[in-house]
N, C-alpha and C. Protein backbone atom coordinates (compact mmCIF):
# COMPACT_ATOMS: atom_id res chain seq x y z
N UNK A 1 70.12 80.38 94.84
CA UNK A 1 70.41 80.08 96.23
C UNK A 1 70.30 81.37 97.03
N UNK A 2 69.74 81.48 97.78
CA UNK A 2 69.40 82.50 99.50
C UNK A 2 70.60 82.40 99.70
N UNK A 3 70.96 84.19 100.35
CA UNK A 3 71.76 84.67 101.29
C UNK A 3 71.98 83.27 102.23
N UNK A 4 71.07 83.21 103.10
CA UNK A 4 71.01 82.75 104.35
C UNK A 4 71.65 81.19 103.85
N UNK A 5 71.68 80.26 102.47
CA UNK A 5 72.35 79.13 102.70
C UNK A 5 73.40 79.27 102.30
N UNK A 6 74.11 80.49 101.68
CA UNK A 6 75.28 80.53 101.48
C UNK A 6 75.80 80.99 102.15
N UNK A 7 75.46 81.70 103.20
CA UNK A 7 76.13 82.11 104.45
C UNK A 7 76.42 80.54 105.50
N UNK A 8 75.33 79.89 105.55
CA UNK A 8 75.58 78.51 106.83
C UNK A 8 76.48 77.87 105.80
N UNK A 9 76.92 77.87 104.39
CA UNK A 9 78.16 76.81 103.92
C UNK A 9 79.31 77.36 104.73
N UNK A 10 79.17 78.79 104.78
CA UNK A 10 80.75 79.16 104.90
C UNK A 10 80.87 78.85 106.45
N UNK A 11 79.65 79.02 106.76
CA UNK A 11 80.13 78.49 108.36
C UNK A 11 80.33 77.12 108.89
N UNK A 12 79.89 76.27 107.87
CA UNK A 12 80.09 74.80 107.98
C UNK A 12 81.50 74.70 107.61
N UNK A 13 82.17 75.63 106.80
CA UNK A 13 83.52 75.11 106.23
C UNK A 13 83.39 74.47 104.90
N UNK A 14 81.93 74.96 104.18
CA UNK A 14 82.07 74.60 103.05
C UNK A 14 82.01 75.85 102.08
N UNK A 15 82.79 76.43 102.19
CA UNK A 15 83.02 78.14 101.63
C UNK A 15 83.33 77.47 100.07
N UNK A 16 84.07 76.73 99.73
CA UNK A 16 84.82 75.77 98.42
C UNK A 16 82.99 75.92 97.49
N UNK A 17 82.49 74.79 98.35
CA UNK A 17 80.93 74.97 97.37
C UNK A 17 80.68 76.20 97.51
N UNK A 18 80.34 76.27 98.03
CA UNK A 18 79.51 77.70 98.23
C UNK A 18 80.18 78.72 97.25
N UNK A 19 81.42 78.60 96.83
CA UNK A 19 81.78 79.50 95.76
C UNK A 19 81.77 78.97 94.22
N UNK A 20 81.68 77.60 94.51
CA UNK A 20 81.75 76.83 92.98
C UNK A 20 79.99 77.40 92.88
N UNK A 21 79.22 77.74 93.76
CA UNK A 21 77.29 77.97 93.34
C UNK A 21 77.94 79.62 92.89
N UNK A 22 78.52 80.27 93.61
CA UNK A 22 78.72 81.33 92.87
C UNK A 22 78.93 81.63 91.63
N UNK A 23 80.13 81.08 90.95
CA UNK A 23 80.33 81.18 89.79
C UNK A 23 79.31 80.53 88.93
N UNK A 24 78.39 79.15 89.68
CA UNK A 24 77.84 78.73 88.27
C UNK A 24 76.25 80.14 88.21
N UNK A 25 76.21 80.75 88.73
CA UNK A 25 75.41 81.30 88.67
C UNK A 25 75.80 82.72 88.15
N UNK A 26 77.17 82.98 87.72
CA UNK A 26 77.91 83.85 86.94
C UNK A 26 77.97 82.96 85.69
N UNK A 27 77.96 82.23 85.70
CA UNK A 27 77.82 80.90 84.30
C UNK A 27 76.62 81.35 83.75
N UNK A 28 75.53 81.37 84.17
CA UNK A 28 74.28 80.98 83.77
C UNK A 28 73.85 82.56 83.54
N UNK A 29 74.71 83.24 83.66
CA UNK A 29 74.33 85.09 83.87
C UNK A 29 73.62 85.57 84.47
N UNK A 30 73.45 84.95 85.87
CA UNK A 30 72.80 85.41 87.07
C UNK A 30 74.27 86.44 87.41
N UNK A 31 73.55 87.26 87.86
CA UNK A 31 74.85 88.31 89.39
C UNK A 31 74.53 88.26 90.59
N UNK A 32 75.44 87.63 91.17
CA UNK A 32 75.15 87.18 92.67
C UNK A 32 75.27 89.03 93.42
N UNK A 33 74.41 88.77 94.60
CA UNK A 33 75.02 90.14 94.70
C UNK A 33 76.35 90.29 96.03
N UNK A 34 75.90 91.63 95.91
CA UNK A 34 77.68 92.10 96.65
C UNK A 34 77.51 91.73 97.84
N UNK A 35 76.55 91.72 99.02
CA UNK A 35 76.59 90.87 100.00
C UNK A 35 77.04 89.75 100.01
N UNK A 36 76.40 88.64 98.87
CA UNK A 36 76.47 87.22 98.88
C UNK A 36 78.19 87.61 98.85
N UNK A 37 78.81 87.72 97.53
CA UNK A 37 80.32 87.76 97.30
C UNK A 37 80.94 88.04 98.48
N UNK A 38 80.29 89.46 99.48
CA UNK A 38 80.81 89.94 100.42
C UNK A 38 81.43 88.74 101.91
N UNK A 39 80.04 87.84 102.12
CA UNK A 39 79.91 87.28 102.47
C UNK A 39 81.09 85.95 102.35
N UNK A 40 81.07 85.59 101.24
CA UNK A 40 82.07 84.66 100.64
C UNK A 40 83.30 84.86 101.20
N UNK A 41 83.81 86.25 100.50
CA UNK A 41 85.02 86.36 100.72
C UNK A 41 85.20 86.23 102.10
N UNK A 42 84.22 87.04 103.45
CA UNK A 42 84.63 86.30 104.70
C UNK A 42 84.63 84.95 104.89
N UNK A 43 84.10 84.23 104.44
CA UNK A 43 84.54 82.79 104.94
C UNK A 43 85.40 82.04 103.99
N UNK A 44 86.08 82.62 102.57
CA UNK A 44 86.95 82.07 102.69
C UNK A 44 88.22 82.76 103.14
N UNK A 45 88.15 83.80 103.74
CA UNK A 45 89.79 84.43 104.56
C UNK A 45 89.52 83.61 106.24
N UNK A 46 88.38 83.11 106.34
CA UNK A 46 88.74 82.10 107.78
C UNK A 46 89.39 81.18 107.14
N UNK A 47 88.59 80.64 106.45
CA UNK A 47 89.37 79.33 106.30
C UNK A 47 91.04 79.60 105.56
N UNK A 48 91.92 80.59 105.28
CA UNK A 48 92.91 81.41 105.04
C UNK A 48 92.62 80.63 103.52
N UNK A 49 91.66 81.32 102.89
CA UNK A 49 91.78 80.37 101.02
C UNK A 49 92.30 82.06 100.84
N UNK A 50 93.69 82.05 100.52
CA UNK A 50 94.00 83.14 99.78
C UNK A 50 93.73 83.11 98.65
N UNK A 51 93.89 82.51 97.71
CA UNK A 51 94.08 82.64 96.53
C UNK A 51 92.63 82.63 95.88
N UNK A 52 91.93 81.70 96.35
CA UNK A 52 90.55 81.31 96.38
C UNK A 52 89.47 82.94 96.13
N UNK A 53 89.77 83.66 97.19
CA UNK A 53 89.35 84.87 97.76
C UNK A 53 90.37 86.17 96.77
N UNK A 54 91.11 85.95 96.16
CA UNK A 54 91.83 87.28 95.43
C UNK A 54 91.13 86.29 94.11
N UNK A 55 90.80 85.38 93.70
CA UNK A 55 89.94 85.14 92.16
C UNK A 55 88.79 85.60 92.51
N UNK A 56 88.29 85.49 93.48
CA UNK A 56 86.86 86.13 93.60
C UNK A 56 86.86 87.70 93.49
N UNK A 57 87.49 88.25 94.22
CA UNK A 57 87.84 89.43 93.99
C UNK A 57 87.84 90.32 92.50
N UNK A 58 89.08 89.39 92.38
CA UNK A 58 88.86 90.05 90.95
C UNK A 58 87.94 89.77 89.50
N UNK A 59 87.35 88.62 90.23
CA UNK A 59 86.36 87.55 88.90
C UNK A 59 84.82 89.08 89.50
N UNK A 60 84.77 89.56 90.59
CA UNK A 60 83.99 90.78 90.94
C UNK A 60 84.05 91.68 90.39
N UNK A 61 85.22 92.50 90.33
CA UNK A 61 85.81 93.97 90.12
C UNK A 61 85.39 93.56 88.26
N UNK A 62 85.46 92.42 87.53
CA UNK A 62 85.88 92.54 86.10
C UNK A 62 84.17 92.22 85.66
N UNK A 63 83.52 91.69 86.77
CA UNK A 63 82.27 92.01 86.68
C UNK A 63 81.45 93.13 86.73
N UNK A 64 82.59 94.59 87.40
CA UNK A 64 81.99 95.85 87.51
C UNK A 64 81.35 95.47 88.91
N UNK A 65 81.45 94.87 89.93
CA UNK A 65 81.18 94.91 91.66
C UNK A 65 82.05 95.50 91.99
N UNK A 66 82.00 96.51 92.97
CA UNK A 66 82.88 97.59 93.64
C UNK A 66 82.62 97.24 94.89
N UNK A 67 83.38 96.14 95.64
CA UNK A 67 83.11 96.12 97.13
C UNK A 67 84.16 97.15 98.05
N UNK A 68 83.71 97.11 99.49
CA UNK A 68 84.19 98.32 100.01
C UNK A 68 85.37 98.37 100.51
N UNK A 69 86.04 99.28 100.87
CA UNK A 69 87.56 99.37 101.13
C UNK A 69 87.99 98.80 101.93
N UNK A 70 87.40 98.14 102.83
CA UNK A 70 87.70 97.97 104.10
C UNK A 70 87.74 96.38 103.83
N UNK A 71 87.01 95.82 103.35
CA UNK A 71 86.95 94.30 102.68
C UNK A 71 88.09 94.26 101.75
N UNK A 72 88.35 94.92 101.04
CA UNK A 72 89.72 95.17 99.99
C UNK A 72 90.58 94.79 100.51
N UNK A 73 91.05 95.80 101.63
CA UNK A 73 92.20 96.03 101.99
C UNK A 73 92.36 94.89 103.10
N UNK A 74 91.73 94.54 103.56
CA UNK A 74 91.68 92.99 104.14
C UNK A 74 92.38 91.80 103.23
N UNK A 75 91.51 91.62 102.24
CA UNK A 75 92.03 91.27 101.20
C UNK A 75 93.74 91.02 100.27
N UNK A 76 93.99 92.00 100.68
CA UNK A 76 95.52 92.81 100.16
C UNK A 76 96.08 92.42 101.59
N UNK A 77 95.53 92.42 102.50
CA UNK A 77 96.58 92.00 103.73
C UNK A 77 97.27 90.55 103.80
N UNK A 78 95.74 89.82 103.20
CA UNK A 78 96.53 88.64 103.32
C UNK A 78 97.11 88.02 102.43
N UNK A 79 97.01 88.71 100.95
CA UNK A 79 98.34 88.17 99.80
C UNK A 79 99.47 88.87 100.24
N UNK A 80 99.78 90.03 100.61
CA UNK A 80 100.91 90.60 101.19
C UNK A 80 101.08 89.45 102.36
N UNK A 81 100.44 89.10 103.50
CA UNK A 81 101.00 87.78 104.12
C UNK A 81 101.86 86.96 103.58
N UNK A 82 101.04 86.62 102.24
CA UNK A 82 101.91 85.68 101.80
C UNK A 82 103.36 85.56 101.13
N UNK A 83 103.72 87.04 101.12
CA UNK A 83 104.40 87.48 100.83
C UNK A 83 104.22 87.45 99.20
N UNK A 84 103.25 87.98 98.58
CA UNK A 84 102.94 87.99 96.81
C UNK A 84 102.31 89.78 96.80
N UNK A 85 103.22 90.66 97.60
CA UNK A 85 102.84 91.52 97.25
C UNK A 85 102.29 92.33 95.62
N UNK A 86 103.52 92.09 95.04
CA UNK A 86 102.73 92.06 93.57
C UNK A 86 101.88 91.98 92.91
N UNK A 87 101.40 90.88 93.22
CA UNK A 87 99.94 90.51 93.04
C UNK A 87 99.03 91.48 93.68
N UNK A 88 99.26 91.17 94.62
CA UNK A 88 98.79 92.59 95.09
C UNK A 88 98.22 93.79 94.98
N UNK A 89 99.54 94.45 94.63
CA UNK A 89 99.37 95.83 94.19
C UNK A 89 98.60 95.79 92.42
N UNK A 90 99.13 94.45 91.73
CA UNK A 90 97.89 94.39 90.67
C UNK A 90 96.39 94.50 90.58
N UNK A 91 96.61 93.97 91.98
CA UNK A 91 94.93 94.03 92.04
C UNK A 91 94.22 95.55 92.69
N UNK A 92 95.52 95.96 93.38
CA UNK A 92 95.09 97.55 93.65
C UNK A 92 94.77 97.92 92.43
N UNK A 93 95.62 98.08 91.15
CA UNK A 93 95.50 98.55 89.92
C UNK A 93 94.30 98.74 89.48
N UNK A 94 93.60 97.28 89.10
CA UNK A 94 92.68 96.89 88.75
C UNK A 94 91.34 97.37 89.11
N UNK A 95 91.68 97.25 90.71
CA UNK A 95 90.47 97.92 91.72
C UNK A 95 90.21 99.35 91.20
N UNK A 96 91.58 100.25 91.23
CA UNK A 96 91.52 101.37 91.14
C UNK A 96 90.68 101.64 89.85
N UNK A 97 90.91 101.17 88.76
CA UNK A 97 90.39 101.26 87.81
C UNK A 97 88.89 100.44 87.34
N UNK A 98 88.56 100.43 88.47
CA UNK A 98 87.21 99.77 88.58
C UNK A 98 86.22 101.08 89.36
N UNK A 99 86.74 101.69 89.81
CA UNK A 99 85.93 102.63 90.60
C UNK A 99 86.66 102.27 92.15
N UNK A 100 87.08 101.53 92.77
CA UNK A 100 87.31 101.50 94.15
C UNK A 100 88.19 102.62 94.34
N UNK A 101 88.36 103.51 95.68
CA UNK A 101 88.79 104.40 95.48
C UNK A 101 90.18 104.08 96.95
N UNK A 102 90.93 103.71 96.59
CA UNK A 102 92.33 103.16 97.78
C UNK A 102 92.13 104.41 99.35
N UNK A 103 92.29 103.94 100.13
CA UNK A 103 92.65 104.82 101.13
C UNK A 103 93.75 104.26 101.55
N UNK A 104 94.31 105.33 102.77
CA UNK A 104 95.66 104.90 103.08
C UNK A 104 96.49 103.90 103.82
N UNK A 105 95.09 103.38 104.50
CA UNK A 105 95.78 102.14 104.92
C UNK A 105 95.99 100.98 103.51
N UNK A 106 95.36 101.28 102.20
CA UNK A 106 95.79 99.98 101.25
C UNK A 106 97.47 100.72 100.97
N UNK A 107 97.70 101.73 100.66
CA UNK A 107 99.24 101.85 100.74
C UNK A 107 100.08 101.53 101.72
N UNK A 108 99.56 101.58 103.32
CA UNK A 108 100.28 101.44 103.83
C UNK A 108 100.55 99.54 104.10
N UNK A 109 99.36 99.28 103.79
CA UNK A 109 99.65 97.83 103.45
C UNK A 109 100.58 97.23 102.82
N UNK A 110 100.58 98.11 101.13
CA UNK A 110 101.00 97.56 99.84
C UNK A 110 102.76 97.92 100.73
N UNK A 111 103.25 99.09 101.25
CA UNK A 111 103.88 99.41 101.69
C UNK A 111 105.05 98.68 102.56
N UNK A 112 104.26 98.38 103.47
CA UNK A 112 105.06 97.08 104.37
C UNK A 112 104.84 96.13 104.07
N UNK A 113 104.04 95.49 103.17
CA UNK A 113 104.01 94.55 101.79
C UNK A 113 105.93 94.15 101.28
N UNK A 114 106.06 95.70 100.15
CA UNK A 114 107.10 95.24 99.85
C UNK A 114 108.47 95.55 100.61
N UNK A 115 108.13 96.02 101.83
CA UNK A 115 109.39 96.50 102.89
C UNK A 115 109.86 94.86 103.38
N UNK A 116 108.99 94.10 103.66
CA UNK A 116 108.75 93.74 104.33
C UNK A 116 109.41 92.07 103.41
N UNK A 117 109.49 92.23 102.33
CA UNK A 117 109.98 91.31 100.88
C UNK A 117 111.18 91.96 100.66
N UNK A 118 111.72 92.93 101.09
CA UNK A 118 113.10 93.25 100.98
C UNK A 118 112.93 94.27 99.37
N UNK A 119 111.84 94.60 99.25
CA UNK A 119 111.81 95.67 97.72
C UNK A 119 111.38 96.58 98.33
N UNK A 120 112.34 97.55 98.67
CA UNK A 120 112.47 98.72 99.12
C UNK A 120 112.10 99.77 98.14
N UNK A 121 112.53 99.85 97.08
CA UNK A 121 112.48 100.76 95.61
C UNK A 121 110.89 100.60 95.73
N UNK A 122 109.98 99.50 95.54
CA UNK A 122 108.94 98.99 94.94
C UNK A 122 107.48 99.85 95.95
N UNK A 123 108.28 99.88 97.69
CA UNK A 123 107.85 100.65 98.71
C UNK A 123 107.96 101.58 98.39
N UNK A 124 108.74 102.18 98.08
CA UNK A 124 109.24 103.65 97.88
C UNK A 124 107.87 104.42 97.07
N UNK A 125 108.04 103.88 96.12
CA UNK A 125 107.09 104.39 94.40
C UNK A 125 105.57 104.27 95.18
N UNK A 126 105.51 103.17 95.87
CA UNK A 126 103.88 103.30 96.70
C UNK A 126 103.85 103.90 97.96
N UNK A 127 104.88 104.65 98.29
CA UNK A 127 104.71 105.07 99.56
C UNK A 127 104.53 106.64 98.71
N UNK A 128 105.49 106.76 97.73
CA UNK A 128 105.66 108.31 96.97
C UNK A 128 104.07 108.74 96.36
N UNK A 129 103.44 107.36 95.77
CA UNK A 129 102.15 107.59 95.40
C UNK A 129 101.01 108.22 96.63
N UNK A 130 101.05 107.20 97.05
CA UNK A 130 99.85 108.11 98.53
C UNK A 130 100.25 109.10 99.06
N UNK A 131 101.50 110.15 99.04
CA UNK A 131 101.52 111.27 99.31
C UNK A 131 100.78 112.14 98.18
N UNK A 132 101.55 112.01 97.14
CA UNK A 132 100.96 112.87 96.07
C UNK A 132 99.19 112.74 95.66
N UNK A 133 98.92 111.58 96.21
CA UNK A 133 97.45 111.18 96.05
C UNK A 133 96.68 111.84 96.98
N UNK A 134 97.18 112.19 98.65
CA UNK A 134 96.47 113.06 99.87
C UNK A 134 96.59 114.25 98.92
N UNK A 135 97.86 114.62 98.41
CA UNK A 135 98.04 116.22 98.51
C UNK A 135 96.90 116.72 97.40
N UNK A 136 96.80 115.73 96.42
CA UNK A 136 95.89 115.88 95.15
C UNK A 136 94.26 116.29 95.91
N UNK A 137 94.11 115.31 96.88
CA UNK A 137 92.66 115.40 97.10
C UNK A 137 92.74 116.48 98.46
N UNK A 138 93.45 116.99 98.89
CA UNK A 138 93.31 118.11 99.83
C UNK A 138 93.13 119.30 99.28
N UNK A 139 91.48 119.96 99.64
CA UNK A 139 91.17 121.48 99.51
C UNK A 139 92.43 122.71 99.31
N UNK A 140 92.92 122.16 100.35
CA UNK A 140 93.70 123.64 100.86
C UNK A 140 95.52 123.58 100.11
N UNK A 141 95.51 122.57 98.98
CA UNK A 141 96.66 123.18 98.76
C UNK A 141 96.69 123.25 97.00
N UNK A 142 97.88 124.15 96.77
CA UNK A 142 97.40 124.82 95.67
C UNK A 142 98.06 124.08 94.65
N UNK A 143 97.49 124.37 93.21
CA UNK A 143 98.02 123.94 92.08
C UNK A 143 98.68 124.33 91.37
N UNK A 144 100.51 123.54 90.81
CA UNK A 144 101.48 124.31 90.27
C UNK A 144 100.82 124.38 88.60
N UNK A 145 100.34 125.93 88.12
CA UNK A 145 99.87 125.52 86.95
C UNK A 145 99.04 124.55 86.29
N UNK A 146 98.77 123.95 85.34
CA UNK A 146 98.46 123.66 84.71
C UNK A 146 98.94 121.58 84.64
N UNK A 147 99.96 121.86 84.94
CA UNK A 147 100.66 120.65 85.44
C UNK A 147 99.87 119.68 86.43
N UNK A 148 99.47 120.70 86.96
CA UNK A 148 98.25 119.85 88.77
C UNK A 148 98.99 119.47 89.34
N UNK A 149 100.41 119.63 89.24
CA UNK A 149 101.07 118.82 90.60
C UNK A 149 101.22 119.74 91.85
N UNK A 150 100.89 119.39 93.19
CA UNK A 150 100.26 119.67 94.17
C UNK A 150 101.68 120.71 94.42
N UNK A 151 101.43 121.42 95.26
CA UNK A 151 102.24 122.26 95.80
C UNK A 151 102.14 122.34 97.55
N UNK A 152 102.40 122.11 98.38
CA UNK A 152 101.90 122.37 99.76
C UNK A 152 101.97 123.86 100.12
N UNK A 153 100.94 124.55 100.97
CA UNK A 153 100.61 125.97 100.73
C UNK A 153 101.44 125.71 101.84
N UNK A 154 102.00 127.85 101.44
CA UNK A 154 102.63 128.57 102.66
C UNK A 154 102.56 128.35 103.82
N UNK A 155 103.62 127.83 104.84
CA UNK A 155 103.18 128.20 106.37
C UNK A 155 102.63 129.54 106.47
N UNK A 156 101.82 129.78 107.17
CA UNK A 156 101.11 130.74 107.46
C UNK A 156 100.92 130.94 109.08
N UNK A 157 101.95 131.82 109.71
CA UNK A 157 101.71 132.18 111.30
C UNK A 157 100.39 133.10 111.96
N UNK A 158 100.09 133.33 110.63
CA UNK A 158 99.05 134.78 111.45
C UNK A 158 99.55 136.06 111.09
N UNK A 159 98.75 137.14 111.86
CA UNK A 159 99.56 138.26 111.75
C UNK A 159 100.84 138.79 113.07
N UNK A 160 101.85 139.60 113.01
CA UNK A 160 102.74 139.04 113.84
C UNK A 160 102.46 140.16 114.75
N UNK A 161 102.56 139.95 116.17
CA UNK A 161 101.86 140.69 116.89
C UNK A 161 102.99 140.92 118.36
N UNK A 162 103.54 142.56 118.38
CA UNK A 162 104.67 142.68 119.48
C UNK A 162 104.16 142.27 121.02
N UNK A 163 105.31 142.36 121.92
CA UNK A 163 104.81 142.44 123.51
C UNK A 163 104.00 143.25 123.46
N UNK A 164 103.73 144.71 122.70
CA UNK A 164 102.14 145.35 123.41
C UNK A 164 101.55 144.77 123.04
N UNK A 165 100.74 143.68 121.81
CA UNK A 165 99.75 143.79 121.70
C UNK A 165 99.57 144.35 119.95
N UNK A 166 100.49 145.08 119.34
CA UNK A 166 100.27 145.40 118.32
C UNK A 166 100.20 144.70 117.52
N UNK A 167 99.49 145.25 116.31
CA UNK A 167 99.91 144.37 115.10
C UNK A 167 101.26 144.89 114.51
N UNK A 168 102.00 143.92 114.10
CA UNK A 168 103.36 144.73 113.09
C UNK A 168 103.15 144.37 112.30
């Protein structure tokens, strides 16, 4: 099946077929590609198929498809809607370990995810992660040893310089 008729199902509101042709063509060991899937998953988050759209997802990622962050984290918005953050953040897992690489709006998602479910602790540990995850991937700060855990470098004012003009 063409892009172009699996795109007019989802706009007819038949996103349901249009994903049962997907899989049988993961049946038959065809790989649909990441557009088509891409595609999918927008029409089924119109039609709000959560659940529908996080099996696709991950029936993707376990296929080795790495779709892009921005579709992800869309994704993660609306099982956190549903309040199944958990799930959720499993599928961050998963992602992560697929090659997708999280930016900070999926924490801050996963974040007010579980603030937002009254698991404060659960926020905490993913809010504690994406700090240590910026500080990891920032140039400019240094490494304690051998350990790699990030250190944030010295404030640094300059050199300090009197009313004349001098350097001190």
């Amino acid at each position: 099946m063409d892009f172009v008729r699996k795109e007019r199902f989802c706009r007819e509101g038949n996103a349901i077929r249009a994903l049962e042709l997907i899989y049988v063509l993961w049946d038959k060991g065809s790989v649909p590609s990441l557009i088509a899937c891409t595609v999918m998953i927008d029409g089924l988050r119109r039609l709000r198929k959560t659940e529908e759209t996080r099996r696709l997802v991950e029936k993707m990622l376990k296929e080795g498809m790495v779709l892009d962050v921005v579709t992800f984290n869309c994704v993660l918005q609306d099982i956190c809607n549903e309040r199944r953050t958990e799930e959720a953040n499993k599928l961050r897992l998963l992602a992560s370990s697929k090659g997708l690489e999280p930016d900070g709006m999926t924490y801050k998602i996963l974040v007010t995810g579980y603030m937002g479910e009254g698991s404060r602790k659960e926020g905490e540990l993913v809010s504690s992660r994406e700090v240590l995850l910026e500080l990891r991937a920032d140039p400019n700060v240094r490494r304690n040893g051998d350990a790699g855990d990030p250190i944030p470098p010295p404030h640094n004012h300059g050199p300090l310089i009197n009313t004349r003009g001098d350097i001190i």
